[in-house]
Protein backbone atom coordinates (compact mmCIF):
# COMPACT_ATOMS: atom_id res chain seq x y z
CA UNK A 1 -105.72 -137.07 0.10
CA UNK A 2 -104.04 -140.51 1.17
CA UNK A 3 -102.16 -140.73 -2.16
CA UNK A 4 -98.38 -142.70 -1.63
CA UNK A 5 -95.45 -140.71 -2.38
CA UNK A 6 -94.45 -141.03 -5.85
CA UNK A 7 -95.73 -140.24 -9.51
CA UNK A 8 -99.17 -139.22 -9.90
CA UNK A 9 -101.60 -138.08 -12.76
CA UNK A 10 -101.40 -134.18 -12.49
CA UNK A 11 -104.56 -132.89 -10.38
CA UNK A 12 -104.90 -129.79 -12.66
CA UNK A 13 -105.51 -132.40 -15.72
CA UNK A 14 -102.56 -131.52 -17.93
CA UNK A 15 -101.04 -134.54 -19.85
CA UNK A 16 -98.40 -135.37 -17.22
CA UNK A 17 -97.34 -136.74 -14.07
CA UNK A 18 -96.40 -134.96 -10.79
CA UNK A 19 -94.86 -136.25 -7.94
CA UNK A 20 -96.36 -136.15 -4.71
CA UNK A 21 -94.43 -136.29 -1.41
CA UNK A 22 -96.46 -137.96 0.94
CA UNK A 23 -97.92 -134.21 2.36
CA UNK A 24 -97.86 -131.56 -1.24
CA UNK A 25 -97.77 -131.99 -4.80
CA UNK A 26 -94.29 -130.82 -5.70
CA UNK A 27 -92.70 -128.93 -8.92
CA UNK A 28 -91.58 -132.17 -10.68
CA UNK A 29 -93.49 -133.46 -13.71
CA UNK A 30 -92.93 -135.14 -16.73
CA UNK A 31 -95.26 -136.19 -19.92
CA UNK A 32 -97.38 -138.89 -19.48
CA UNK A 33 -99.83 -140.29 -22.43
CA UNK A 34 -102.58 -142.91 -21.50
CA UNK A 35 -100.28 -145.09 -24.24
CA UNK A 36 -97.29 -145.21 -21.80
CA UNK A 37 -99.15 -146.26 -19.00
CA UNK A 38 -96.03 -145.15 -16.44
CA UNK A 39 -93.23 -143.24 -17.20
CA UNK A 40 -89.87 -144.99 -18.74
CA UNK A 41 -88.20 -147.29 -16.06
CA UNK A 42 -85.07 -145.26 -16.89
CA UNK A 43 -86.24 -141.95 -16.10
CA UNK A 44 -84.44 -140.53 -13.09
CA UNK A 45 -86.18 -139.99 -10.04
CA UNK A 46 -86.94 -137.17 -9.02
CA UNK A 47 -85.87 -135.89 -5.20
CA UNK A 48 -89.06 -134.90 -3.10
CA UNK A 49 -88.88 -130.94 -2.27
CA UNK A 50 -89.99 -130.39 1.47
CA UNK A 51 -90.95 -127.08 3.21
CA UNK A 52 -87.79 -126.61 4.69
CA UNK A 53 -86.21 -127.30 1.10
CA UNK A 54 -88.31 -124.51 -0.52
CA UNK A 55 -87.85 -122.31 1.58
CA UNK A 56 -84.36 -120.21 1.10
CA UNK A 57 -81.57 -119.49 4.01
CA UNK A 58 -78.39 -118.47 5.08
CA UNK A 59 -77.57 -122.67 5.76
CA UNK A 60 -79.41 -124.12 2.89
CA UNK A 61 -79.02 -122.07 -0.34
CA UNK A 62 -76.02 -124.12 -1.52
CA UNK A 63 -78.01 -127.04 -1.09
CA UNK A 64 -80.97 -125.66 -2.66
CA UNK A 65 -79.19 -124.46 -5.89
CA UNK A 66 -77.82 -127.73 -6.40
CA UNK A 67 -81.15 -129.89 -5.99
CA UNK A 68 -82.68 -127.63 -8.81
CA UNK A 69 -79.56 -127.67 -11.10
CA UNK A 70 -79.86 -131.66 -10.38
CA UNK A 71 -84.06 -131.33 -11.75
CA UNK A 72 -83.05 -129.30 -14.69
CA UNK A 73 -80.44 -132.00 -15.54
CA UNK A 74 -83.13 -134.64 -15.15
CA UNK A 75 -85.59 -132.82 -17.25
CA UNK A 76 -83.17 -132.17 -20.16
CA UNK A 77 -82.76 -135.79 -19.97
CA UNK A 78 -86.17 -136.40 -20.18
CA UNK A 79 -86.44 -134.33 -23.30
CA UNK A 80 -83.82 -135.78 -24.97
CA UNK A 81 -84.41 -139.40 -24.67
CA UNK A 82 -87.88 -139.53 -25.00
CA UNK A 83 -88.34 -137.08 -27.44
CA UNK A 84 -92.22 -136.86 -26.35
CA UNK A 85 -94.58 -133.49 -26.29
CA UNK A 86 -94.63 -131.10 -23.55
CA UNK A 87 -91.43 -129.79 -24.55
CA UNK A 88 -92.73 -125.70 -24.46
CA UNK A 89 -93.93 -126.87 -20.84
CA UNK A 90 -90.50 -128.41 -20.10
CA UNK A 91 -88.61 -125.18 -21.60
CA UNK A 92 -90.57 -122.99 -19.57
CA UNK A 93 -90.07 -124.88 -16.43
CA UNK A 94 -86.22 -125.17 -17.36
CA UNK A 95 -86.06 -121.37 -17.16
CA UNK A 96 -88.35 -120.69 -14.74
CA UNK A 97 -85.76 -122.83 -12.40
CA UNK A 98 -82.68 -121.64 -14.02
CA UNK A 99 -83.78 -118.41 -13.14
CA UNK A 100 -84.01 -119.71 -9.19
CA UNK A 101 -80.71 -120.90 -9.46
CA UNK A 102 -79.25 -116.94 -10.78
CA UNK A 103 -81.02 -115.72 -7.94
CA UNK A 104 -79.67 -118.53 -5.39
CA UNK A 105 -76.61 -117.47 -6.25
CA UNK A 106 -76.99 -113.92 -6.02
CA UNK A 107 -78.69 -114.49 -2.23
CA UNK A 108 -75.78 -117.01 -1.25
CA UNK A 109 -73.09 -114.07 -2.50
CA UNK A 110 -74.68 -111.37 -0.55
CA UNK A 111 -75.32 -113.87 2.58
CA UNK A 112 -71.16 -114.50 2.49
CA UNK A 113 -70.53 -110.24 2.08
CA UNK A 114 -72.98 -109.91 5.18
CA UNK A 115 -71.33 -112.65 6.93
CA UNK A 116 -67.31 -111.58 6.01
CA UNK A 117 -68.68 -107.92 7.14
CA UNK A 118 -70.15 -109.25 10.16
CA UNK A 119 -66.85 -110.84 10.90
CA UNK A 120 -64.78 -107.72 10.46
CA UNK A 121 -67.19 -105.79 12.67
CA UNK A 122 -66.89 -108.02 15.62
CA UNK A 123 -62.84 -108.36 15.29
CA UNK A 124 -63.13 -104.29 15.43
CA UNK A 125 -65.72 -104.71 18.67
CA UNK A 126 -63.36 -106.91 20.09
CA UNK A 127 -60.13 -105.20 19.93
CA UNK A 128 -61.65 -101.80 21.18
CA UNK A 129 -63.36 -104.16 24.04
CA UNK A 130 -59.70 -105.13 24.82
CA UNK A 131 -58.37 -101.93 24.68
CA UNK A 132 -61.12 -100.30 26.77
CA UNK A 133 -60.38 -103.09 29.62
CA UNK A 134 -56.66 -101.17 30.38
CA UNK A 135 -58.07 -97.84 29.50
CA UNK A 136 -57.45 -96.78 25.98
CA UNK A 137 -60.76 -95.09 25.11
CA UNK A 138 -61.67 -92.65 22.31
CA UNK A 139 -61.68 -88.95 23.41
CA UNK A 140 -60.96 -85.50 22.07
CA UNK A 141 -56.96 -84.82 21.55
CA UNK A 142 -56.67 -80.94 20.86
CA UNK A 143 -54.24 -81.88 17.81
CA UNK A 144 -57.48 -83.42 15.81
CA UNK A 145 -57.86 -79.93 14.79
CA UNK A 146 -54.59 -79.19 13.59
CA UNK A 147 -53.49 -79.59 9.65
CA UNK A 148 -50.01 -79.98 10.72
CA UNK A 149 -49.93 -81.99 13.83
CA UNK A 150 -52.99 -84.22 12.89
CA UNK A 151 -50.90 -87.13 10.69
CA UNK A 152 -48.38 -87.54 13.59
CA UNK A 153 -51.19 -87.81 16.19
CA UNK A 154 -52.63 -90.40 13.98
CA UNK A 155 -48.73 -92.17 14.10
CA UNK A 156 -48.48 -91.61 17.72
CA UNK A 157 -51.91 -93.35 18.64
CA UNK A 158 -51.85 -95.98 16.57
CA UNK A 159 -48.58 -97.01 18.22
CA UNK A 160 -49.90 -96.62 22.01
CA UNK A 161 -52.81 -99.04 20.58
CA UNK A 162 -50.23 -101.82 19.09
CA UNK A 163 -48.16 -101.84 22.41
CA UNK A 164 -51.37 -102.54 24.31
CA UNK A 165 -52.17 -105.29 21.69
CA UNK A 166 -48.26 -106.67 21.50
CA UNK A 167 -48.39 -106.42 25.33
CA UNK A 168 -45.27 -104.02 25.10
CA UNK A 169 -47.33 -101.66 27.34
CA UNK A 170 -46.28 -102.72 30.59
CA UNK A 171 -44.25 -105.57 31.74
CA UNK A 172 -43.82 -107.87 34.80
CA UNK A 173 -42.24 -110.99 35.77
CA UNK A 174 -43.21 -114.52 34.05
CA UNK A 175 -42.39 -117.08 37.19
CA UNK A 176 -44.34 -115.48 40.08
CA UNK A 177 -46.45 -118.09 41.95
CA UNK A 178 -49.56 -117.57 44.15
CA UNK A 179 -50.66 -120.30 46.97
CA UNK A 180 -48.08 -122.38 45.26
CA UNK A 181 -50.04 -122.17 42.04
CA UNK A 182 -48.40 -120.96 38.76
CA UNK A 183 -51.83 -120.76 36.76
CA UNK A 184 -52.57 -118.65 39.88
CA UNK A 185 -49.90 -116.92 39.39
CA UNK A 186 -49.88 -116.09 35.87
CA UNK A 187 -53.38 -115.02 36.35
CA UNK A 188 -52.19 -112.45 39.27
CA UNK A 189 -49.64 -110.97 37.63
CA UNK A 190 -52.31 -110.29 34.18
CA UNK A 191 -54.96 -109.07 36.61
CA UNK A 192 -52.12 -106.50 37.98
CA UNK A 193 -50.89 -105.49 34.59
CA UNK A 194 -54.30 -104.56 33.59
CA UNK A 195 -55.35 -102.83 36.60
CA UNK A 196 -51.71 -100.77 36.72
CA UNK A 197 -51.71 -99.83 33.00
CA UNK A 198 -55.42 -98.65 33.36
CA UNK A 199 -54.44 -96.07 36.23
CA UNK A 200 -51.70 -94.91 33.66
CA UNK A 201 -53.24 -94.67 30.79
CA UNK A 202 -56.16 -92.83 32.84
CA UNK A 203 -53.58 -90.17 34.38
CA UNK A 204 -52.08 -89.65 30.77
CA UNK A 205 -55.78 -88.75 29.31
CA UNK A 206 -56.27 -86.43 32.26
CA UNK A 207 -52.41 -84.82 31.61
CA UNK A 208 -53.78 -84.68 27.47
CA UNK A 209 -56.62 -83.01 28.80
CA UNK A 210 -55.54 -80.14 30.72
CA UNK A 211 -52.70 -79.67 29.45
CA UNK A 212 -51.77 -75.60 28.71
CA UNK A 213 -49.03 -73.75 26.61
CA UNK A 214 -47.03 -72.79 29.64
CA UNK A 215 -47.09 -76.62 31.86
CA UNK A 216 -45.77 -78.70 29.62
CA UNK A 217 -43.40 -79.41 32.13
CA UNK A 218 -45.83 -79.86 34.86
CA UNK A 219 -47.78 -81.91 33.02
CA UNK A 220 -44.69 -84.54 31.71
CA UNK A 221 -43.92 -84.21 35.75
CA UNK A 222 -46.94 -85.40 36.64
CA UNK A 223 -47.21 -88.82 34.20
CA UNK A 224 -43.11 -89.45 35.06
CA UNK A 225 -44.20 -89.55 39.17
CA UNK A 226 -47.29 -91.98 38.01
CA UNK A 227 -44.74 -94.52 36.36
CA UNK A 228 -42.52 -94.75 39.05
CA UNK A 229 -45.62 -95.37 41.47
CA UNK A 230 -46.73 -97.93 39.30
CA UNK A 231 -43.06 -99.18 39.52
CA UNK A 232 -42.81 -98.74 43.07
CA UNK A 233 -45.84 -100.53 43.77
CA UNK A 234 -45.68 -103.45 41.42
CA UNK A 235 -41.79 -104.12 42.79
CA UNK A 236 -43.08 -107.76 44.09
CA UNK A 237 -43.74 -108.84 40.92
CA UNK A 238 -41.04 -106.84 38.87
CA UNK A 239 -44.18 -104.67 37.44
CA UNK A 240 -43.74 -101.40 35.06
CA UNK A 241 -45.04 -99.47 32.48
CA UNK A 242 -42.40 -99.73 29.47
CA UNK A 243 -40.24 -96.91 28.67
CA UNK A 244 -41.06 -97.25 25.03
CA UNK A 245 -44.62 -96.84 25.94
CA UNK A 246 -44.25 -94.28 28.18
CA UNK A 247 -42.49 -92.28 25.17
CA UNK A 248 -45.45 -92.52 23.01
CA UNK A 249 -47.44 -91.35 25.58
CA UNK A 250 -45.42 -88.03 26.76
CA UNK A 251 -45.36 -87.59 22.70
CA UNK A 252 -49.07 -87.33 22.41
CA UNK A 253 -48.79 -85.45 25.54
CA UNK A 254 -46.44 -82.94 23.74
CA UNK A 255 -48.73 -83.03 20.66
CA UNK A 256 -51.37 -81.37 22.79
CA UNK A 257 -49.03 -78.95 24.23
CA UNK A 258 -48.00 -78.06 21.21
CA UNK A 259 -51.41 -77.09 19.91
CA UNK A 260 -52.06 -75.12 22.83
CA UNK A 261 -48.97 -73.16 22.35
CA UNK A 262 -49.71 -72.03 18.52
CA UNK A 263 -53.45 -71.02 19.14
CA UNK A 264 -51.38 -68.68 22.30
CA UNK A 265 -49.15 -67.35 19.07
CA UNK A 266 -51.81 -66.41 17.20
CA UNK A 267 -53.56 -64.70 19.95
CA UNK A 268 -50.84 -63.12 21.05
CA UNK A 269 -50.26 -62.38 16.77
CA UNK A 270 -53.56 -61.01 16.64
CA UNK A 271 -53.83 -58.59 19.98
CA UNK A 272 -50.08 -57.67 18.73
CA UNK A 273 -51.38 -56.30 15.30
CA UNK A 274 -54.49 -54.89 16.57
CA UNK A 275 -52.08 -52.93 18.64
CA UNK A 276 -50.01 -51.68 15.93
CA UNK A 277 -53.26 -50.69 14.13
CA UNK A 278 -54.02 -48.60 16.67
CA UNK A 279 -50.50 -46.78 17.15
CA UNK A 280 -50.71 -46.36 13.45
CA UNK A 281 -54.50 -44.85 13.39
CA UNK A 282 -52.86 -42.45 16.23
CA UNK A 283 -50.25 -41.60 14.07
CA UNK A 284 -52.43 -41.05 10.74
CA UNK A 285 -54.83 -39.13 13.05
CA UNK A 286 -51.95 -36.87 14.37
CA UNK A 287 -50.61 -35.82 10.83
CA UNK A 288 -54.29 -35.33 9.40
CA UNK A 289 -54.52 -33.07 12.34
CA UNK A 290 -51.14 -31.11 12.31
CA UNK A 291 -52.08 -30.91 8.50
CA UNK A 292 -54.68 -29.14 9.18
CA UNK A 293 -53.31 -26.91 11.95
CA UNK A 294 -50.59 -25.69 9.25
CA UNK A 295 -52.79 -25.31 6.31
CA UNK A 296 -54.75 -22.68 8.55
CA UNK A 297 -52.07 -21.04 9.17
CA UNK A 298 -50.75 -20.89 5.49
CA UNK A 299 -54.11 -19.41 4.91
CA UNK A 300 -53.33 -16.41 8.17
CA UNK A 301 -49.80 -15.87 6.44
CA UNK A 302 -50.72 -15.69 2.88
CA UNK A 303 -53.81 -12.92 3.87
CA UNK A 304 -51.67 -10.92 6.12
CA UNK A 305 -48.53 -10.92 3.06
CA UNK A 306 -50.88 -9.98 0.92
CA UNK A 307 -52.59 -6.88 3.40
CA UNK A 308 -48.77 -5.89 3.42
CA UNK A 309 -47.98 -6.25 0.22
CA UNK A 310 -51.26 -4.00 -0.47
CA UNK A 311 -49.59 -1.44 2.02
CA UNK A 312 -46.13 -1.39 0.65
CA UNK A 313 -44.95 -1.90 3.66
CA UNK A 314 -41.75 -4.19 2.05
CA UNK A 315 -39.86 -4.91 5.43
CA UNK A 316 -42.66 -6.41 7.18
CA UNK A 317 -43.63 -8.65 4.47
CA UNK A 318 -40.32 -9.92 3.96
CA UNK A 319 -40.24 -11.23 7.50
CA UNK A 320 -43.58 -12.95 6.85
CA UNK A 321 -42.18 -14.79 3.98
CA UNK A 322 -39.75 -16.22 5.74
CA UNK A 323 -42.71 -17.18 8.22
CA UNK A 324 -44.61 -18.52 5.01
CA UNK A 325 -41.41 -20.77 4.11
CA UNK A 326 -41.27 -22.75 7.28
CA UNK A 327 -44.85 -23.19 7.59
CA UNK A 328 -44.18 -24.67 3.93
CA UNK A 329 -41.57 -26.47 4.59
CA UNK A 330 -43.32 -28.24 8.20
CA UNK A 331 -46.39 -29.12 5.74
CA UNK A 332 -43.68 -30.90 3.24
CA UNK A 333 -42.40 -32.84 6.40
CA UNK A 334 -46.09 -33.89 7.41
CA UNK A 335 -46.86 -34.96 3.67
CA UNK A 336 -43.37 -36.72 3.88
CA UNK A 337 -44.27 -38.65 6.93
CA UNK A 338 -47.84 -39.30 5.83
CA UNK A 339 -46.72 -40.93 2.68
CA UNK A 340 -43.92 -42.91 4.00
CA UNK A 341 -45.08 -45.29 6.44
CA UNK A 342 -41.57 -46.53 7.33
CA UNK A 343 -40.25 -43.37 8.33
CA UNK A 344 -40.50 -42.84 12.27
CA UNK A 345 -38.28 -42.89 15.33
CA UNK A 346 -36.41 -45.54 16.74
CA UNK A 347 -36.25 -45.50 20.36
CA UNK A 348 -34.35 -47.36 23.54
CA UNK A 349 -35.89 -47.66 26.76
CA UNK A 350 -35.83 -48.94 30.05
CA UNK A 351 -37.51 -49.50 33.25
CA UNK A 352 -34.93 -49.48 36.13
CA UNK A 353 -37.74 -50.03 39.18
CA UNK A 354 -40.09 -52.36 36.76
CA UNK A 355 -37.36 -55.07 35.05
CA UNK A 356 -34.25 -54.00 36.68
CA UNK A 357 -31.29 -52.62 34.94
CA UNK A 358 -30.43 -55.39 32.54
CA UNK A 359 -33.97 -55.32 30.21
CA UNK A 360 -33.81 -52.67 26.64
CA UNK A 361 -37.07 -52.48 25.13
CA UNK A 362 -36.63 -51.23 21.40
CA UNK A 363 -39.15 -50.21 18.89
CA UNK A 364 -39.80 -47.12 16.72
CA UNK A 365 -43.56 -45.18 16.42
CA UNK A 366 -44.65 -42.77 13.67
CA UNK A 367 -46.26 -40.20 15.95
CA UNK A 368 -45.23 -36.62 15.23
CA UNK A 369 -44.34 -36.36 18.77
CA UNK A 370 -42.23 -39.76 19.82
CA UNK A 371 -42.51 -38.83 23.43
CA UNK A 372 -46.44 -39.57 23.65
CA UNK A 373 -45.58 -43.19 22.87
CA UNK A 374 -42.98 -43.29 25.32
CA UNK A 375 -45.30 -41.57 27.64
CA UNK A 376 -48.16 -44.20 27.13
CA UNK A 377 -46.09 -46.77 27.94
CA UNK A 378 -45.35 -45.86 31.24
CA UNK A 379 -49.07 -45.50 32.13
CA UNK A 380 -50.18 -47.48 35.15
CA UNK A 381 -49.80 -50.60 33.78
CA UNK A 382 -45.85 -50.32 35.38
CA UNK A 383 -45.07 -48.75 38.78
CA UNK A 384 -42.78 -46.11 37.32
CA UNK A 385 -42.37 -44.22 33.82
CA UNK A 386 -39.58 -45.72 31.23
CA UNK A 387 -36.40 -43.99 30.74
CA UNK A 388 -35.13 -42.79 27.23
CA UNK A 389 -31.79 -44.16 26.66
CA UNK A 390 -31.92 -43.24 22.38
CA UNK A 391 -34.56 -41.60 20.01
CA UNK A 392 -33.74 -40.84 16.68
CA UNK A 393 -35.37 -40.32 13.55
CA UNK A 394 -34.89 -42.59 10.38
CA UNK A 395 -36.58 -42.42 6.86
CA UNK A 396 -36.30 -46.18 7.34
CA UNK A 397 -37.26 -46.72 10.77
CA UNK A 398 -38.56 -49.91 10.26
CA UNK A 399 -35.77 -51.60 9.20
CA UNK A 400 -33.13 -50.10 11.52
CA UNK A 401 -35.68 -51.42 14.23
CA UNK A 402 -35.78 -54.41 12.61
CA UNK A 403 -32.18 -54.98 12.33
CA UNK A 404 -31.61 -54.35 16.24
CA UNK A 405 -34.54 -57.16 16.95
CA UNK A 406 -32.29 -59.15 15.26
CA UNK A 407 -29.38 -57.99 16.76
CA UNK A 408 -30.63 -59.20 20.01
CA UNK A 409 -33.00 -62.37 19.02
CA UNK A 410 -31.10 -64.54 20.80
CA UNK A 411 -31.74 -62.33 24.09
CA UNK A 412 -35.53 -62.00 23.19
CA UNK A 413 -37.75 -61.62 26.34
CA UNK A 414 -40.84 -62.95 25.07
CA UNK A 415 -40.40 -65.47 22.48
CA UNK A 416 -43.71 -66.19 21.62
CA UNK A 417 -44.61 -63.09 20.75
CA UNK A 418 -42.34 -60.72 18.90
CA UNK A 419 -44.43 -57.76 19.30
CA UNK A 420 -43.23 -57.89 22.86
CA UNK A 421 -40.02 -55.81 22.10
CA UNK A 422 -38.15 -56.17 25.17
CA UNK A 423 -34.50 -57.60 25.49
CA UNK A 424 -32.09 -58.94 28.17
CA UNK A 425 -29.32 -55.90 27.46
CA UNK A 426 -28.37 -52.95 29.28
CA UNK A 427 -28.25 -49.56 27.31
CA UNK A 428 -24.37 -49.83 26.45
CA UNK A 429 -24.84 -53.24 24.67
CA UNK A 430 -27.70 -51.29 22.73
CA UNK A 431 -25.00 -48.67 22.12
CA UNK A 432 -22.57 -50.73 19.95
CA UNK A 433 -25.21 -52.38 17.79
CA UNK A 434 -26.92 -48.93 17.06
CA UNK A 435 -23.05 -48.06 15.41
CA UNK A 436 -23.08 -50.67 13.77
CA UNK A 437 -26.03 -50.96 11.90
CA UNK A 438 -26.78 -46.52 11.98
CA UNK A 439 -23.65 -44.72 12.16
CA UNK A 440 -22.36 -42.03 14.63
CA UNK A 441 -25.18 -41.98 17.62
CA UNK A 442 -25.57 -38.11 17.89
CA UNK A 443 -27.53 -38.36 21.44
CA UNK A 444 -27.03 -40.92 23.73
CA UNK A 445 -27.80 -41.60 27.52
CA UNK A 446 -26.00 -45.57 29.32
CA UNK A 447 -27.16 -44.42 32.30
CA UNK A 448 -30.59 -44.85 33.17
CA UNK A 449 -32.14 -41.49 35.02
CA UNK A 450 -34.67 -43.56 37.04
CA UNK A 451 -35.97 -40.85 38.84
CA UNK A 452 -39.35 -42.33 40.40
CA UNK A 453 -36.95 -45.30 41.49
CA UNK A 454 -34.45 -43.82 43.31
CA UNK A 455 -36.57 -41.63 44.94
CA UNK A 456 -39.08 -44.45 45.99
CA UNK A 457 -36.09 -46.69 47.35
CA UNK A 458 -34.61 -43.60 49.40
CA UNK A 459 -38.39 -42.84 50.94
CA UNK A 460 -38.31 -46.92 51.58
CA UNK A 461 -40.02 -48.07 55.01
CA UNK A 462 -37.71 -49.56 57.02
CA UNK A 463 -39.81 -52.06 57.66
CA UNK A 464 -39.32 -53.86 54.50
């Protein structure tokens, strides 16, 4: 077709012109009657619409939208100064293009979302590019698992990562010069700074990392003697790791330690009441038993009173009823202890040879016979067997064992775990607080007999 651009009868034969752009026939029409020849010398031209107009994109939406807000314009003109037929046709078109402009402005909204979101993701990939360059990376901190710790890790982290970005981190001087260059200089001194704080911040993730309940200070040690090399080796150019920096760092450093220290408390918690289960299964096990032992022989006395009583034989049965009323009264005392669970003896041991002669340990069983828990815990687990010092029977055992733990908190042994009952004190320290918090102390032994000890030390060879 070697039509000129410009207005055209419509190919498809409807009453009305279309413009052709010197390569398609485009949207724009108007009416056109043989009558009028050409359309109205006033009618506003209409803009040709190229490929690259049609088709819709992040650059040209705007631009698009407005060229077919500008043909709706024209057309209403059209319709209203002319007044000619078509005007259904016109209408339709009007929406039809009103409609393109909605969803022009729907695509350019979305396009600027994508493109602010786009923007926010690479000011996010750039920071934790920067960061990564002096050795701030993302890893596992043991306190990410803890409800009470994990807020201040949060704190603590977010801090080390606004130093870095503040350059508060490390610091060095501002007026070295290298081959006479200050640019070179400058440049030196950054190149440094990074390489320095990434050694740091690399020993502080490996201190976070193994890290235990008991080398805390080991660990704080260890990150203090990497400043001061850092220090020591960047002395040319006045180069150190901050101290507020290094704070934030021994704090996440504590944060771990800290972690590691309340999983050991409940593990030591939990072995600590399994324990006590057991002493107390012992103990229910030993008065179901002696229960039974005594209700047999209830059974033997009342047969053989009864045989007696059968025989009139007065005298003899007499003595078995007194027989009868202490087997009574020693099944009362089990049913007594069996039903009161803090009733037990309190006892006050020690362990001469095994933790010297100022270390008490204090605690109370239920067993019938105290002595079997004092005998278990001198098995082998110590070189020698424990001396009794106090043992004593309370209705209230528990508390009066309770009371002395508090007694001597201060002088605790074991403060992680209080199941651990032992106590810097020697026997007469033991002594007052028992009068204090029992009464008069009917049986009581300060000095410990130690017999395995002493004998051991006098059969010592003389070669140690």
């Amino acid at each position: 077709m070697s039509a000129s651009p410009g207005w055209h009868p419509d190919p498809r034969g409807l009453p009305q012109l279309r413009w052709w752009d010197g390569v398609q026939w485009t949207s724009a029409v108007h009416p056109f009657t043989p009558e009028s020849g050409q359309p109205p010398a006033d009618l506003p031209p209409a803009g040709p619409v190229s490929p690259q107009q049609q088709r819709i994109t992040l650059f040209n939406g705007k631009k698009r939208a407005q060229e077919l807000q500008a043909e709706v314009d024209r057309l209403r003109v059209l319709i209203d100064r002319m007044g000619i037929g078509g005007v259904d046709a016109l209408d339709a078109e009007t929406a039809r293009l009103n409609d393109q402009v909605a969803a022009l402005h729907v695509q350019h909204a979305d396009l600027n979302a994508q493109i602010a979101a786009a923007r926010v993701e690479l000011v996010e990939t750039q920071d934790k590019q920067g960061l990564q360059t002096v050795g701030l990376y993302r890893y596992h901190h043991p306190a990410e698992t803890s409800v009470q710790l994990e807020d201040e890790l949060a704190r603590v982290q977010a801090a080390i990562k606004q130093a870095v970005r503040d350059k508060t981190a490390i610091t060095a001087t501002s007026n070295f010069t290298f081959n006479n260059s200050v640019a070179q200089g400058r440049k030196f001194v950054a190149d440094m700074s990074k390489i320095m704080l990434r050694a740091y911040n690399a020993e502080a993730e490996n201190c976070v990392k193994t890290v235990k309940a008991g080398n805390l200070g080991a660990a704080s040690a260890r990150l203090f003697k990497a400043s001061e090399q850092i220090a020591r080796q960047g002395q040319m150019i006045a180069l150190r790791v901050t101290d507020h920096y290094h704070r934030l760092r021994l704090r996440e450093l504590e944060l771990a330690a800290d972690v590691h220290q309340k999983v050991q408390e409940e593990k030591e918690a939990e072995r600590a009441r399994r324990e006590e289960m057991r002493e107390q299964r012992k103990a229910e096990q030993e008065l179901a038993a002696e229960r039974a032992k005594l209700d047999k022989e209830l059974a033997h006395y009342q047969a053989a009173l009864a045989a007696l009583e059968t025989n009139g034989d007065s005298a003899a049965a007499e003595r078995l009823r007194a027989k009868l009323a202490d087997v009574q009264h020693a099944i009362d005392d089990v049913d007594y202890r069996a039903a009161n669970i803090r009733a037990g003896y309190v006892y006050v041991i020690s362990n001469m040879g095994a933790f010297g002669i100022n270390m008490v340990k204090i605690g109370m069983t239920r067993r019938l016979d105290p002595m079997d828990r004092v005998r278990e815990l001198g098995d082998a687990s110590v070189p020698f067997r424990f001396d009794v010092h106090a043992l004593f029977f309370s209705e209230d055992a528990v508390t009066v064992e309770a009371k002395l733990h508090e007694a001597f908190a201060e002088r605790r042994v074991n403060k992680v775990n209080p199941r651990r009952e032992f106590f810097y004190a020697t026997p007469d320290d033991v002594l007052g607080t028992l009068r204090t918090h029992v009464g008069e102390v009917l049986s009581f032994t300060a000095e410990p007999e130690a017999e395995e000890y002493r004998v051991s030390i006098g059969k010592k060879d003389p070669a140690f």
